[in-house]
C-alpha atoms as a PDB file:
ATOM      1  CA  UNK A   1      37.446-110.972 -92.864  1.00  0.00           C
ATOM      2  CA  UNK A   2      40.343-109.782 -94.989  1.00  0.00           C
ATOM      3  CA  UNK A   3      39.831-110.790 -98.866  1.00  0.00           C
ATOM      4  CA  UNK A   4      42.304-109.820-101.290  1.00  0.00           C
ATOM      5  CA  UNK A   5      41.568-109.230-105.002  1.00  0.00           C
ATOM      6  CA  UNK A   6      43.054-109.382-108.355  1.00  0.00           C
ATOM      7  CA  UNK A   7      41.413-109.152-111.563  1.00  0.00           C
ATOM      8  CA  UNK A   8      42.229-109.510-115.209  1.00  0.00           C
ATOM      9  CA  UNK A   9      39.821-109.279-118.709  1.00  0.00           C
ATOM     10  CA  UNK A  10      39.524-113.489-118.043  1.00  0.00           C
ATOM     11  CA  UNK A  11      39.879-113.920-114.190  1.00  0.00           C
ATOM     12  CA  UNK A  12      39.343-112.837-110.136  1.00  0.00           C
ATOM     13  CA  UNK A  13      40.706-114.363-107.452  1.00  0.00           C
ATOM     14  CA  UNK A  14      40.641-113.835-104.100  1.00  0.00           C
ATOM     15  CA  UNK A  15      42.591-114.421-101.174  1.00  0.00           C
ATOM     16  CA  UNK A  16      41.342-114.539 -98.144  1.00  0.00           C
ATOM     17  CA  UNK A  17      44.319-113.265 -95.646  1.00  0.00           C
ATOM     18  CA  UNK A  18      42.658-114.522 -92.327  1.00  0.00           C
ATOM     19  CA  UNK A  19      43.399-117.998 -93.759  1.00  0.00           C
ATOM     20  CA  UNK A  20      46.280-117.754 -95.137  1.00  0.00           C
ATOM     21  CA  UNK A  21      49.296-118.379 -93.264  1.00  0.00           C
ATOM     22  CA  UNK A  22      51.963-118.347 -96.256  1.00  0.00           C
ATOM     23  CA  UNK A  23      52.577-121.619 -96.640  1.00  0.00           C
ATOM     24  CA  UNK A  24      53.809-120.870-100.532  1.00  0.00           C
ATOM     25  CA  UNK A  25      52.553-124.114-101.961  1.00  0.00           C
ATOM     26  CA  UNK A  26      50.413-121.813-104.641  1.00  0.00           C
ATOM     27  CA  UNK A  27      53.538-119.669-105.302  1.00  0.00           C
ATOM     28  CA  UNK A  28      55.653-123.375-105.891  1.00  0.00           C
ATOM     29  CA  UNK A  29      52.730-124.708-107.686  1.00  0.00           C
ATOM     30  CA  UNK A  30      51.662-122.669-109.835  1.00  0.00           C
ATOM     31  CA  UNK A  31      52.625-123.332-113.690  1.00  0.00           C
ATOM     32  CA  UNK A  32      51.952-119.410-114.663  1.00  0.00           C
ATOM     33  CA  UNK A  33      54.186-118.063-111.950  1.00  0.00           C
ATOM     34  CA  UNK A  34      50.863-115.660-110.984  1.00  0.00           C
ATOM     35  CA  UNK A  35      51.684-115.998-106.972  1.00  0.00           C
ATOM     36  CA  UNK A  36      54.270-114.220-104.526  1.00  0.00           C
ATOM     37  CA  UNK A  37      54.775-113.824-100.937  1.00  0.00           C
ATOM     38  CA  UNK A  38      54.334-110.306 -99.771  1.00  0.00           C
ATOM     39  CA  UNK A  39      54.720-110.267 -96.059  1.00  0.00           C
ATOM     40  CA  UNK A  40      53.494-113.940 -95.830  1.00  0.00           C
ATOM     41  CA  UNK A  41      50.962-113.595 -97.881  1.00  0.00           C
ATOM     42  CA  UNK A  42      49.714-114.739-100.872  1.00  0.00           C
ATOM     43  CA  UNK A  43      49.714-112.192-103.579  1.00  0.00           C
ATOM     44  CA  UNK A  44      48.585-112.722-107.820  1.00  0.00           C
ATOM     45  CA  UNK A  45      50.975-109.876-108.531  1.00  0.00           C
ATOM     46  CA  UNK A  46      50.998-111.149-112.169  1.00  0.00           C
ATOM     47  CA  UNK A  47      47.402-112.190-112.749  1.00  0.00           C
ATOM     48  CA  UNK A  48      47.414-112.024-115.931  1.00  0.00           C
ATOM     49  CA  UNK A  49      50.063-115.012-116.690  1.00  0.00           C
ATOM     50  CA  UNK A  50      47.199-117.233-115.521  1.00  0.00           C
ATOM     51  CA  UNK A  51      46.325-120.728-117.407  1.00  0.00           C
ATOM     52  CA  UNK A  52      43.045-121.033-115.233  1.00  0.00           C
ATOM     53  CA  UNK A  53      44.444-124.572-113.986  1.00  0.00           C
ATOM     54  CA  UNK A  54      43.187-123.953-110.726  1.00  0.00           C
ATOM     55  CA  UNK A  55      46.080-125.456-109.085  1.00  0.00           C
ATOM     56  CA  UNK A  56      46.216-122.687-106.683  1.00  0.00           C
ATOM     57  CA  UNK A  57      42.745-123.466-105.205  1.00  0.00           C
ATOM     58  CA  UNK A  58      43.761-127.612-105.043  1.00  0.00           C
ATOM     59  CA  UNK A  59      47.653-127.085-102.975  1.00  0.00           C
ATOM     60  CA  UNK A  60      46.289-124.162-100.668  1.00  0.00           C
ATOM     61  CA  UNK A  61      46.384-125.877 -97.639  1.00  0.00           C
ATOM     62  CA  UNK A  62      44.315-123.332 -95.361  1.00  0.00           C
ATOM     63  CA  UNK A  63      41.770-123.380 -98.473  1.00  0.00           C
ATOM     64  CA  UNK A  64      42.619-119.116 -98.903  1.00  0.00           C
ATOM     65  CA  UNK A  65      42.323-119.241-102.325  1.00  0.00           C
ATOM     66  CA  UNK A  66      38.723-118.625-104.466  1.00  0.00           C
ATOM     67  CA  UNK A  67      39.445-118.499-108.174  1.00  0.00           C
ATOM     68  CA  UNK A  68      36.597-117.441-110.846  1.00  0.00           C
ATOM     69  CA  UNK A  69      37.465-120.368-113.141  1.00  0.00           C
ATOM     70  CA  UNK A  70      37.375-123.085-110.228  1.00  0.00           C
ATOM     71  CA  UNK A  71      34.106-123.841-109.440  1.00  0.00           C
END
């Protein structure tokens, strides 16, 4: 398994690259503009603009995303 993470003072997520297949709905969705596609794949290049909203975790289609403040 391939898991990506990021990490800030507040936050972690993780993105699991087996799974994802980017589809972009986290980079679209997300309010804090945290996500871009890198090669097709998911990446929290700027982490630390996140409003722990968890909207990544609810539009990811292939369920890739795991984010510290989603439970």
């Amino acid at each position: 398994m391939t898991v990506k993470t990021w990490q800030s003072d507040a936050v972690t997520i993780k993105v699991d690259y087996d799974k994802c297949t980017g589809h972009a709905d986290c980079v679209e969705s997300c309010p804090g503009e945290v996500y871009e596609l890198v090669d097709s794949k998911a990446v929290a290049g700027s982490i630390e603009n996140c409003i722990e909203c968890c909207t990544c975790v609810e539009v990811c289609p292939e369920d890739a995303i795991e984010h510290s403040a989603c439970g």
